[in-house]
PDB file of N, CA and C in Angstrom:
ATOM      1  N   UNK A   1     113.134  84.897 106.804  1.00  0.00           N
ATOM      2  CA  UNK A   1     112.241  84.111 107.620  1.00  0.00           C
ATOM      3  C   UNK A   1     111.779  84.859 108.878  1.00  0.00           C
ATOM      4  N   UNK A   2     113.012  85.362 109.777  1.00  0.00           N
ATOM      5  CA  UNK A   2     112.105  85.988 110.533  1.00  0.00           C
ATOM      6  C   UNK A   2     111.424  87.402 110.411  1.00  0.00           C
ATOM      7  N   UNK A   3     111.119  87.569 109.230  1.00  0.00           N
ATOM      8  CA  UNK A   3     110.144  88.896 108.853  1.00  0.00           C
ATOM      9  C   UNK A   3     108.804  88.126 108.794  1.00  0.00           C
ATOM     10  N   UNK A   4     108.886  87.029 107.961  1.00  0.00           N
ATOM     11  CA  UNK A   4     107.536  86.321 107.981  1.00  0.00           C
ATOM     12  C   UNK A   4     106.732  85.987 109.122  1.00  0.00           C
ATOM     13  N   UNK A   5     107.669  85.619 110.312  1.00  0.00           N
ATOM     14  CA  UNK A   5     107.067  85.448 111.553  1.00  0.00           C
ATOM     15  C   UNK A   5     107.206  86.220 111.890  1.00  0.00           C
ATOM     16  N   UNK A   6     107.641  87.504 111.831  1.00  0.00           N
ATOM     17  CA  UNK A   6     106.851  89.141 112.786  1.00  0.00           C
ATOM     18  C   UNK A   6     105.837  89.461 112.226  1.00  0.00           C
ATOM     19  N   UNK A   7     105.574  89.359 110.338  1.00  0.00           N
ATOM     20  CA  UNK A   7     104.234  89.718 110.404  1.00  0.00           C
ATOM     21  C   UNK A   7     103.133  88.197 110.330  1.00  0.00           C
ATOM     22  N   UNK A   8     103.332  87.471 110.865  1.00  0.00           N
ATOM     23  CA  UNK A   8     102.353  86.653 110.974  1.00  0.00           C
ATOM     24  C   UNK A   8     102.180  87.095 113.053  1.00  0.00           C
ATOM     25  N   UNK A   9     103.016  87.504 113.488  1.00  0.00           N
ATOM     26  CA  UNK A   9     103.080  87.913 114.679  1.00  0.00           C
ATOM     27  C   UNK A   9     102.025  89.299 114.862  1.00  0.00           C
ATOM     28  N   UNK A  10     102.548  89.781 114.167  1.00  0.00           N
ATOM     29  CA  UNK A  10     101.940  91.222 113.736  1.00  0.00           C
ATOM     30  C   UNK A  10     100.176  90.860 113.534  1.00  0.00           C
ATOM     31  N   UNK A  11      99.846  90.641 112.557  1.00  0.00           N
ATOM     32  CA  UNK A  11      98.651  90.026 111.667  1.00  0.00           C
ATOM     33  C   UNK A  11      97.794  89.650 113.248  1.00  0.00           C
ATOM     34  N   UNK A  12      98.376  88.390 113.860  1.00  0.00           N
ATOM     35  CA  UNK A  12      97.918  87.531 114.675  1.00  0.00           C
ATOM     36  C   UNK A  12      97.362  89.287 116.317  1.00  0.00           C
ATOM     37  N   UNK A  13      98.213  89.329 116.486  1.00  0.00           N
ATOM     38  CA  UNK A  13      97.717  89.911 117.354  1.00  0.00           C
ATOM     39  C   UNK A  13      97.268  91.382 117.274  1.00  0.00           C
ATOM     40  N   UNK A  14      97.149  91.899 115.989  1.00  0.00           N
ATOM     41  CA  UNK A  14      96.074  92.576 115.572  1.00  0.00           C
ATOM     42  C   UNK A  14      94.830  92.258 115.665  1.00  0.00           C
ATOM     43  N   UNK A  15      94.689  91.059 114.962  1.00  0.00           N
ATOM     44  CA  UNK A  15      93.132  90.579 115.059  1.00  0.00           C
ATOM     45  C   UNK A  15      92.801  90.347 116.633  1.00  0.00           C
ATOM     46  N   UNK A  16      93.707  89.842 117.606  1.00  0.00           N
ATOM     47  CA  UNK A  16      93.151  89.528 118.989  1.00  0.00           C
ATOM     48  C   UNK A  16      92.904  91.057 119.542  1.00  0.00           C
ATOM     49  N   UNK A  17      93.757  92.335 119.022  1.00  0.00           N
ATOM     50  CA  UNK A  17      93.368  93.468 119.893  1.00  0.00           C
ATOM     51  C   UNK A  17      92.093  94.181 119.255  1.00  0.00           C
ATOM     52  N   UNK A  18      91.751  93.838 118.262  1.00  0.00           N
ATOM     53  CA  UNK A  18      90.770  94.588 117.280  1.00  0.00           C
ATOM     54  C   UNK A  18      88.928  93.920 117.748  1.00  0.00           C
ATOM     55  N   UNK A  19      89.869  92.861 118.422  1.00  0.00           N
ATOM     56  CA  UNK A  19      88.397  91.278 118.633  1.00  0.00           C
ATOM     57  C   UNK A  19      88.174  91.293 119.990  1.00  0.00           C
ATOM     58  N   UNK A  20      88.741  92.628 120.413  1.00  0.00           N
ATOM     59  CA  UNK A  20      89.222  92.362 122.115  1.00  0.00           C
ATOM     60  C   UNK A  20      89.102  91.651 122.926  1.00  0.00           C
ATOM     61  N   UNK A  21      89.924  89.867 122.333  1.00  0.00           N
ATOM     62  CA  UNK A  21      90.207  89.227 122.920  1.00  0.00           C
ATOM     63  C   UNK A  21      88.893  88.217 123.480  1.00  0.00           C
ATOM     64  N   UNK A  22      88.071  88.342 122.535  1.00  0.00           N
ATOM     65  CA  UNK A  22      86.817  87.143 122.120  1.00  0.00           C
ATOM     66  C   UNK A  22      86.943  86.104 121.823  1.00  0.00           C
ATOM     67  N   UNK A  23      87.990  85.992 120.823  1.00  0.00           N
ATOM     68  CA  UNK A  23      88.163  84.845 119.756  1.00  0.00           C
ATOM     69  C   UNK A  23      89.387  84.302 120.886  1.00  0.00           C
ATOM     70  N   UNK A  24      89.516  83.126 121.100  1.00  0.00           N
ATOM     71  CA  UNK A  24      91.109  82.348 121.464  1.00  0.00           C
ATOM     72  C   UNK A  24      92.301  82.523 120.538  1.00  0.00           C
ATOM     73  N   UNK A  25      93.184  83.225 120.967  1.00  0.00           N
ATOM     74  CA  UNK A  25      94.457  83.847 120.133  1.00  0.00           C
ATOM     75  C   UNK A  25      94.552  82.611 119.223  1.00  0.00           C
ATOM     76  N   UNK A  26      94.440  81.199 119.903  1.00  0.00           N
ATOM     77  CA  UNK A  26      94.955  79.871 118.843  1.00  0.00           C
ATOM     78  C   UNK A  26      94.066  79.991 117.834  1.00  0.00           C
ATOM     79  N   UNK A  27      92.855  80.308 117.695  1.00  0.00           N
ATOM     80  CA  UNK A  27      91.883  80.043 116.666  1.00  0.00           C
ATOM     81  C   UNK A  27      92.179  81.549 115.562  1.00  0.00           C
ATOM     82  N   UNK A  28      92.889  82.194 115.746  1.00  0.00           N
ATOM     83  CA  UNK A  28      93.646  83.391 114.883  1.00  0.00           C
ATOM     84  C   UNK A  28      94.441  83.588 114.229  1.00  0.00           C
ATOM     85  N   UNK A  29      95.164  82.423 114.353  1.00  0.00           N
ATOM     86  CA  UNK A  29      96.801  82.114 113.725  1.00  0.00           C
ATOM     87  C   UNK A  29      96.121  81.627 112.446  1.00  0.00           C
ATOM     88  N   UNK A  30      95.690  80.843 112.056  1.00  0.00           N
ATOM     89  CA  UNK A  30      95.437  80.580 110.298  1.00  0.00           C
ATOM     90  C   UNK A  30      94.810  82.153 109.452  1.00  0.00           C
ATOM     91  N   UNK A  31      94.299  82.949 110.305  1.00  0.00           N
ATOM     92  CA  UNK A  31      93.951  83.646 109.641  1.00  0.00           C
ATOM     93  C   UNK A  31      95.262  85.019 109.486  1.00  0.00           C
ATOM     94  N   UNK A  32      96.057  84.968 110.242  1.00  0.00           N
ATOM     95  CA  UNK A  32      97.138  85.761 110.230  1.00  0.00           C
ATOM     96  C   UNK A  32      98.332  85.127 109.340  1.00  0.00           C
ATOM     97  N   UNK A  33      98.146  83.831 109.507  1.00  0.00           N
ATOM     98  CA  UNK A  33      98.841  83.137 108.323  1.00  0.00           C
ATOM     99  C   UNK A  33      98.579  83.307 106.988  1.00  0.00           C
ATOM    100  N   UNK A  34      97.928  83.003 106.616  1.00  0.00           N
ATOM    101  CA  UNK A  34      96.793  83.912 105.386  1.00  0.00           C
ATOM    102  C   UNK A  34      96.942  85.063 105.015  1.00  0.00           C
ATOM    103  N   UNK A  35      97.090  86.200 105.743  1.00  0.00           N
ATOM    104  CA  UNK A  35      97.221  87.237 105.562  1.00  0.00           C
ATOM    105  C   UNK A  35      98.615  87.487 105.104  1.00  0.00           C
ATOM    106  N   UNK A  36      99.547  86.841 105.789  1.00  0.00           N
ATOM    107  CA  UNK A  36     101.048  86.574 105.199  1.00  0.00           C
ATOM    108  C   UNK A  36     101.268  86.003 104.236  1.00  0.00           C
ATOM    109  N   UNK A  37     100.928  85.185 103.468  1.00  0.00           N
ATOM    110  CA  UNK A  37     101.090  84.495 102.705  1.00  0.00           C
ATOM    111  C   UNK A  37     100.335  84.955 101.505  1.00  0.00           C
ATOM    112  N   UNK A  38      99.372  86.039 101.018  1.00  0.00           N
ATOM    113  CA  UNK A  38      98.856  86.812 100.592  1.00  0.00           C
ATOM    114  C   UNK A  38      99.761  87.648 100.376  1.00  0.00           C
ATOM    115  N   UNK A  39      99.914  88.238 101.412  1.00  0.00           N
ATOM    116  CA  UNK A  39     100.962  90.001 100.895  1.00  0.00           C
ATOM    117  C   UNK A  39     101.967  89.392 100.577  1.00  0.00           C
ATOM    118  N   UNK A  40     102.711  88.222 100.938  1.00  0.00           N
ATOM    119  CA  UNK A  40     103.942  87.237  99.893  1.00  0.00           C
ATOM    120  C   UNK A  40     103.789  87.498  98.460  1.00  0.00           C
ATOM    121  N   UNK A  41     102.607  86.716  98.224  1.00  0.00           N
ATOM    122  CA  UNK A  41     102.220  86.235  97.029  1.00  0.00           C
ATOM    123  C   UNK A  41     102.032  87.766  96.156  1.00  0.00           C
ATOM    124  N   UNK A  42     101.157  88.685  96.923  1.00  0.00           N
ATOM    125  CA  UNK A  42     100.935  90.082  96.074  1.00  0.00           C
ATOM    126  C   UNK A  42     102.718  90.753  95.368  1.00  0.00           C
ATOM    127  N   UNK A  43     103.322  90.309  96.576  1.00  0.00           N
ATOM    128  CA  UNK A  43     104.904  91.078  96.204  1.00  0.00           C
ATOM    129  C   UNK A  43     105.191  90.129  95.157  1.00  0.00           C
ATOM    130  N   UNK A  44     105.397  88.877  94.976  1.00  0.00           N
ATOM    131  CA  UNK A  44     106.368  88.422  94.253  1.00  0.00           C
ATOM    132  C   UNK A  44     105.041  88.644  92.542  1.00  0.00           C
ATOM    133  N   UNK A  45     103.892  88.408  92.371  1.00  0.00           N
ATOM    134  CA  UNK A  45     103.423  88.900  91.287  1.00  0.00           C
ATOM    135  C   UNK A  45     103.497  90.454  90.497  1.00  0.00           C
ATOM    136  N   UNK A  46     103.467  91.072  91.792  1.00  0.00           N
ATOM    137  CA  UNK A  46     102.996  92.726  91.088  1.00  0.00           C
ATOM    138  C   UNK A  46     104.728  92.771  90.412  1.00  0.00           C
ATOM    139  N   UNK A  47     104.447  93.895  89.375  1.00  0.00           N
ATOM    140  CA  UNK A  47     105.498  94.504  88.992  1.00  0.00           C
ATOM    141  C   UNK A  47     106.339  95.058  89.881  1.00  0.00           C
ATOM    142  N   UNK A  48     107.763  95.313  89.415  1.00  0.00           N
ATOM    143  CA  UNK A  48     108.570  96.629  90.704  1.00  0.00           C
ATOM    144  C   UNK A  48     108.762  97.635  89.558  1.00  0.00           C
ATOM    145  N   UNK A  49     108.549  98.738  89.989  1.00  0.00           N
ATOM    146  CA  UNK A  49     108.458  99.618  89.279  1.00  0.00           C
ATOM    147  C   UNK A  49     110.487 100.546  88.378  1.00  0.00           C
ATOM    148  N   UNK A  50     110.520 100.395  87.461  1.00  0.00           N
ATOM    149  CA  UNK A  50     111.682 100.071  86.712  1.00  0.00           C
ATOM    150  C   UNK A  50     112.065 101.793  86.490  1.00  0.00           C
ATOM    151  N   UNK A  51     112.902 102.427  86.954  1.00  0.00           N
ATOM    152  CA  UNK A  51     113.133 103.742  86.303  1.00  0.00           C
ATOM    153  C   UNK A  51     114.264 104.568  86.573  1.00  0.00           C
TER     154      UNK A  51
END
């Protein structure tokens, strides 16, 4: 759990330093959420590689 909230931490204030701080950090969090919940979803589908 708390990996999920460093990179939703992570995610989140990427986009505010990349947006330099245009957008209201609150209006950023669904989209950093998203982004977590994505690279979740990519890990638990893809293969792990067996060898």
């Amino acid at each position: 759990m708390p990996i999920l909230l460093g990179g939703v931490l992570y995610f989140w204030w990427g986009q505010y330093m990349l947006l330099g701080g245009h957008i209201a950090g609150r209006n950023l969090l669904p989209g950093a959420v998203v982004t977590v919940v994505g690279l979740v979803d990519l890990r638990w589908f893809m293969p792990t590689p067996r060898g």
